[in-house]
Protein backbone atom coordinates (compact mmCIF):
# COMPACT_ATOMS: atom_id res chain seq x y z
CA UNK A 1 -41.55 -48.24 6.20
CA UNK A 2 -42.79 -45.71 3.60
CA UNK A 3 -42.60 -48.61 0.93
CA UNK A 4 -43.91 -51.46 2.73
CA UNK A 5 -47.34 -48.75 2.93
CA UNK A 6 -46.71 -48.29 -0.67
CA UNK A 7 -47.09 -51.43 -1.71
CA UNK A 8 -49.85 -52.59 1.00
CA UNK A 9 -52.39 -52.73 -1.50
CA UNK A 10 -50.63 -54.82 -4.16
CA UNK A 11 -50.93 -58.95 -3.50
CA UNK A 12 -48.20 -60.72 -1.60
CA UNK A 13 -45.67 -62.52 -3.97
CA UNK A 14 -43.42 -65.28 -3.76
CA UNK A 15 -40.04 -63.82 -5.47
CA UNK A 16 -36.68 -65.47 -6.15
CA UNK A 17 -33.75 -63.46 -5.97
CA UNK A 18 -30.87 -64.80 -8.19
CA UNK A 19 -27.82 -62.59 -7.27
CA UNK A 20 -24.35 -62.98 -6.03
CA UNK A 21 -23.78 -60.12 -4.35
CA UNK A 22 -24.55 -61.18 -0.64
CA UNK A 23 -25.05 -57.60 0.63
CA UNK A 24 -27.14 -56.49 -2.61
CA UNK A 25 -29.18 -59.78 -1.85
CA UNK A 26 -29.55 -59.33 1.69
CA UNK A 27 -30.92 -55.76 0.74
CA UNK A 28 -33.51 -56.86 -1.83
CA UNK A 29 -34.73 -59.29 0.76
CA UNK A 30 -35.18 -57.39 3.77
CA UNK A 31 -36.61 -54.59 1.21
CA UNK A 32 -39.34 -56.92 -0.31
CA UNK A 33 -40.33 -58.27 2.92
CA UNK A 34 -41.17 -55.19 4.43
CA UNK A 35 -43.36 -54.63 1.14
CA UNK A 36 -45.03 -57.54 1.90
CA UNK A 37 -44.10 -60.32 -0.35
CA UNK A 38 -42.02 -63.50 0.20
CA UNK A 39 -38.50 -63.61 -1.15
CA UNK A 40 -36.50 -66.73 -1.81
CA UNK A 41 -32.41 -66.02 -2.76
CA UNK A 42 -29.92 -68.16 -4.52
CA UNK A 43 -26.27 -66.86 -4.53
CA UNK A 44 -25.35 -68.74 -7.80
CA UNK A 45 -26.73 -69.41 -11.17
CA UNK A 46 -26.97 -73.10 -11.16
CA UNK A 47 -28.99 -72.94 -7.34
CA UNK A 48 -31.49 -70.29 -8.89
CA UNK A 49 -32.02 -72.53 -11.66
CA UNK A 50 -32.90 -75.50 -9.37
CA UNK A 51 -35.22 -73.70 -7.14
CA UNK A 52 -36.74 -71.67 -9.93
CA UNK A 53 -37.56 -75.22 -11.71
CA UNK A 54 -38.78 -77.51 -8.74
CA UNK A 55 -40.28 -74.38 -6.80
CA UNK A 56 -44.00 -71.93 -7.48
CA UNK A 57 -42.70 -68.03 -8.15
CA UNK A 58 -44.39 -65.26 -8.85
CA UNK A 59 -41.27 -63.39 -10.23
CA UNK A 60 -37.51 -63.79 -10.63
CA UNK A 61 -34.85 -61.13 -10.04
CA UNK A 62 -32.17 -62.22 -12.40
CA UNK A 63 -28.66 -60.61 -11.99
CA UNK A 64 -26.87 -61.15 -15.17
CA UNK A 65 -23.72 -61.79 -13.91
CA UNK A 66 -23.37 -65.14 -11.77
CA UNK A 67 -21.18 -67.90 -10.93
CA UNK A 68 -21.98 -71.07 -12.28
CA UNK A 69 -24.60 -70.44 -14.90
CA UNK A 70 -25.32 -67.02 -15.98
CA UNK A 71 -28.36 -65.10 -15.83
CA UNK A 72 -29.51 -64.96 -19.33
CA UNK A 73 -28.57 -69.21 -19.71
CA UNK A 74 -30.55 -69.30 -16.47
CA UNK A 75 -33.89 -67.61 -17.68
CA UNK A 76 -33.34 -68.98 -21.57
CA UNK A 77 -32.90 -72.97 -19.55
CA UNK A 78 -36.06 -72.43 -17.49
CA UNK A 79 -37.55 -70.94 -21.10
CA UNK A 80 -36.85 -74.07 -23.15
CA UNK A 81 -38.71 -76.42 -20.00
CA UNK A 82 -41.81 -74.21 -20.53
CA UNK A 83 -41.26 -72.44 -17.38
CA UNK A 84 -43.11 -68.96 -17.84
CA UNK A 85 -42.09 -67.19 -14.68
CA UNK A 86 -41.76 -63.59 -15.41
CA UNK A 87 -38.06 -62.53 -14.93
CA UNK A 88 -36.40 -59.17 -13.99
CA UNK A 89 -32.92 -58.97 -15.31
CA UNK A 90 -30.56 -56.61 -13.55
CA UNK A 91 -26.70 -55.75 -15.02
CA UNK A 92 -24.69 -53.31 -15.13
CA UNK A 93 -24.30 -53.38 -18.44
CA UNK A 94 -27.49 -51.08 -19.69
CA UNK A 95 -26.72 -50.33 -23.49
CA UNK A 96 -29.88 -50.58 -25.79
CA UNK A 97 -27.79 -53.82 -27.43
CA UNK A 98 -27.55 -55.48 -24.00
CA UNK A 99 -30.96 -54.78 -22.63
CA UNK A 100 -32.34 -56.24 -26.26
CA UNK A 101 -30.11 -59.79 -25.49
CA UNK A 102 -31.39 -59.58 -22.54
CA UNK A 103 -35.06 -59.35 -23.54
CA UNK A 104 -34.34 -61.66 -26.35
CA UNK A 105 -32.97 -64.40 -23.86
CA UNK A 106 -36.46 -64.64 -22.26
CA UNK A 107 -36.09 -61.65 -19.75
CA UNK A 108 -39.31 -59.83 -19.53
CA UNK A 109 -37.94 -56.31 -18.47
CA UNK A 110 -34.39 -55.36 -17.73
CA UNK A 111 -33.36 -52.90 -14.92
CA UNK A 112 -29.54 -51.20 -15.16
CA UNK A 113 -27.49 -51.13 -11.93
CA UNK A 114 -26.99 -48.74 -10.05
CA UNK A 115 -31.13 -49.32 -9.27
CA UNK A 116 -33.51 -47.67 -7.18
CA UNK A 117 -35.48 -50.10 -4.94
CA UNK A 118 -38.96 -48.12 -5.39
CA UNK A 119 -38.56 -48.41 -9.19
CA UNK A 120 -37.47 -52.28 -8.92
CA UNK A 121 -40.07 -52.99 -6.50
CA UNK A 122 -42.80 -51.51 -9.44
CA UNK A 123 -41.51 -53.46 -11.89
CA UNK A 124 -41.86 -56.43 -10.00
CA UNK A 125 -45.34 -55.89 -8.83
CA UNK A 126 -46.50 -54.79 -12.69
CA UNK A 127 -44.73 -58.32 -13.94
CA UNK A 128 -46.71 -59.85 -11.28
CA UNK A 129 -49.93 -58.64 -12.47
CA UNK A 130 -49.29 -59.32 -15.52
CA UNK A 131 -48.76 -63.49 -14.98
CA UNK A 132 -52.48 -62.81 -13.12
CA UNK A 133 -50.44 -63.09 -9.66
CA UNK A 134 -52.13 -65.19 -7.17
CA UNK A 135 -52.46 -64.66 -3.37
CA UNK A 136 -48.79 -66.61 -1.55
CA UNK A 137 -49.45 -68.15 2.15
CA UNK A 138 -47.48 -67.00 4.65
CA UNK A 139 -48.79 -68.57 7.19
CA UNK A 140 -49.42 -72.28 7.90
CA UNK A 141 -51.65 -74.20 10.49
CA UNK A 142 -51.34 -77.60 11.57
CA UNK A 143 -53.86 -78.49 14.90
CA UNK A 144 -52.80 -76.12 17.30
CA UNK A 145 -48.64 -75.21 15.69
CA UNK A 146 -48.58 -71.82 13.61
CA UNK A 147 -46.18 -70.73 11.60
CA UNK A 148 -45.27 -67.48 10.16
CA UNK A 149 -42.92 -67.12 6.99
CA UNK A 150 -42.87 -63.38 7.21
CA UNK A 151 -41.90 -62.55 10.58
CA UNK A 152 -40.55 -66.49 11.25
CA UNK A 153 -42.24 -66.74 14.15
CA UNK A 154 -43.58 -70.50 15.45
CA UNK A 155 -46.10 -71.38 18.36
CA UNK A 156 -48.01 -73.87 19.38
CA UNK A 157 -50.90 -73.27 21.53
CA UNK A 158 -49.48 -69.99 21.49
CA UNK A 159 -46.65 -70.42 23.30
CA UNK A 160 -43.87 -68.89 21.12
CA UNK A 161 -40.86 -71.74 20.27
CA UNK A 162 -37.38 -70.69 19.04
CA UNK A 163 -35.95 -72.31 15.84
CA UNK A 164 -32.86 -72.26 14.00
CA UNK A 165 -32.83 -71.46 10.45
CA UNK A 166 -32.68 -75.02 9.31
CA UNK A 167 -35.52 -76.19 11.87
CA UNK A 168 -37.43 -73.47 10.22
CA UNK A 169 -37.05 -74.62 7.10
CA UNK A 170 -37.56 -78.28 7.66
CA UNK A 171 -40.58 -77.04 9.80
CA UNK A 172 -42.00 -74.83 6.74
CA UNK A 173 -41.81 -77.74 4.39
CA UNK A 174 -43.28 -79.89 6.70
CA UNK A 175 -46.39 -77.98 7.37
CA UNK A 176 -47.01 -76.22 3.73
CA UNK A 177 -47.15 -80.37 2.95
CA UNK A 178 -49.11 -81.20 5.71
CA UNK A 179 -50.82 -84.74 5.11
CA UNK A 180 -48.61 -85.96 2.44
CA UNK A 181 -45.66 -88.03 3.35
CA UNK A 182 -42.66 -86.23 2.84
CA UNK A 183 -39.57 -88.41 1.51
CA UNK A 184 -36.07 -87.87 2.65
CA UNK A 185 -34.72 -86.83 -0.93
CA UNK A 186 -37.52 -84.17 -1.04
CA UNK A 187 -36.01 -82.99 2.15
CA UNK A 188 -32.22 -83.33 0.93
CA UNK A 189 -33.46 -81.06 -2.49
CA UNK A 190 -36.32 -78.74 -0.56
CA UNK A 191 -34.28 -78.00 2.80
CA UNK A 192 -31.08 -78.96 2.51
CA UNK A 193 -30.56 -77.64 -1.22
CA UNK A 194 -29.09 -81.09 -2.01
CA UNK A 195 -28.86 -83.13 -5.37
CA UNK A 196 -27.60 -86.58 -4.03
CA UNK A 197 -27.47 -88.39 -0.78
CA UNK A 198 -24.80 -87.09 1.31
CA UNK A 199 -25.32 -90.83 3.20
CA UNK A 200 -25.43 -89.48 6.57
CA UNK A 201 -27.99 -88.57 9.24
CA UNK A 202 -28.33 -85.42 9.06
CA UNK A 203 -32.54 -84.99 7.97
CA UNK A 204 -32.58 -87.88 11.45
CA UNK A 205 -30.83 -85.44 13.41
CA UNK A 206 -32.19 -82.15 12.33
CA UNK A 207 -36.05 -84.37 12.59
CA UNK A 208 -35.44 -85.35 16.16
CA UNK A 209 -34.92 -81.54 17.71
CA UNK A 210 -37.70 -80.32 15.85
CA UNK A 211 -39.42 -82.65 17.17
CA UNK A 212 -38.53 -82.17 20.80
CA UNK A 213 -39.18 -78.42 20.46
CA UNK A 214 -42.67 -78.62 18.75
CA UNK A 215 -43.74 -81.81 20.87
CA UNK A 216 -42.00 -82.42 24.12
CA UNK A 217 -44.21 -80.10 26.30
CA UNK A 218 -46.96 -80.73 23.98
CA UNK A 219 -48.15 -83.98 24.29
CA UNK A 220 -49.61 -85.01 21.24
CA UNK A 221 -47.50 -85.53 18.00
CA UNK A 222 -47.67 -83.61 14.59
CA UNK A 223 -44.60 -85.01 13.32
CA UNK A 224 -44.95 -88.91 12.44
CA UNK A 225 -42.34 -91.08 10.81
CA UNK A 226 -43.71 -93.36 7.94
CA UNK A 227 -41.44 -96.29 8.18
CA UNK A 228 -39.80 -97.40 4.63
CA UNK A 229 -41.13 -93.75 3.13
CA UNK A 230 -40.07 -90.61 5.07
CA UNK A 231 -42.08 -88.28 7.07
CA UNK A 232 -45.85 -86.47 7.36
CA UNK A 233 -46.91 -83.74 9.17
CA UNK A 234 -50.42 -83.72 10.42
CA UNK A 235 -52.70 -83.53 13.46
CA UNK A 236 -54.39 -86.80 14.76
């Protein structure tokens, strides 16, 4: 609790988390959410890269060892595309020559493991300010359904509605791209963390409970189907 005060005054930011270590990541997660901000994690090199290039962050947390892709081809990749996102590298390898690699590879600081959180979580907030950080929603609106990305809570006309994780998700998408029409391979990429068409019915399936959670005692729809395109999310 002491550093969520800590950091009250500092903007929320949307940070990925690229790190294999599913306890270390579940810590840096919880961690920065009680600070305030709005964590993303990928468990693999290659994942981080593809949500780190078709996603808006703040910051990256970069481990340097990963499966897949490494950290340092990660952050040099998004480099040569001309993404600028700041990027925290942290390894447990912390000799002058490896911290300069690292810096050289397109890092912008480098933190050695074993870490404490208060000093990562001021690193991350100073790279932040330096990229001119901007203000992250964490809360959407459509008519009368909230939803709220910090404490994942969803209601609509404030009565509270229980989601699973995926519903969530699909649910989050929807509404941060309320009024546009939402295709199903932006789903399979944005939700589902898919690259190709798994040709089955799974964004149908995972659709139709949402819907009957969000609309069945309702009445009016939010969630419309745009025949021959995909989906959009709005209020009539």
């Amino acid at each position: 609790m002491a550093l969520a005060a800590e950091s009250a005054t500092s903007r929320s930011m949307r940070i990925l988390i690229i790190e294999d270590d599913r306890e270390a990541a579940a810590y840096l997660v919880k961690a920065l959410k009680e600070a305030g901000h709005v964590p993303d994690h990928a468990g693999d090199g290659a994942s981080g890269f593809h949500m780190a290039d078709t996603r808006d962050y703040d910051v990256m947390v970069v481990d340097r060892m990963l499966p897949e892709r490494d950290g340092l081809s990660v952050i040099s990749g998004l480099r040569e595309k001309g993404n600028d996102t700041p990027a925290l590298i942290l390894s447990a390898l912390g000799q002058v020559d490896d911290r300069v690699t690292g810096l050289r590879a397109g890092g912008d600081d480098y933190l050695a493991k074993p870490f404490a959180f208060a000093e990562l979580l001021a690193r991350v907030e100073v790279l932040g300010r330096r990229r001119g950080s901007r203000d992250v929603e964490t809360s959407y609106k459509v008519g009368d359904l909230e939803l709220d990305r910090l404490s994942h809570e969803v209601r609509r006309a404030g009565k509270p509605i229980v989601l699973q994780p995926r519903e969530f998700r699909l649910l989050e998408y929807m509404m941060k791209n309320a009024g546009q029409v939402v295709t199903r391979t932006m789903l399979l990429e944005n939700v589902w963390d898919y690259h190709f068409d798994p040709q089955t019915n799974v964004i149908d399936v995972h659709v139709s409970r949402l819907r009957a959670k969000i609309e069945r005692e309702f009445g009016s729809p939010l969630l419309h189907t745009v025949r021959g395109a995909g989906y959009i999310m709005r209020a009539d």
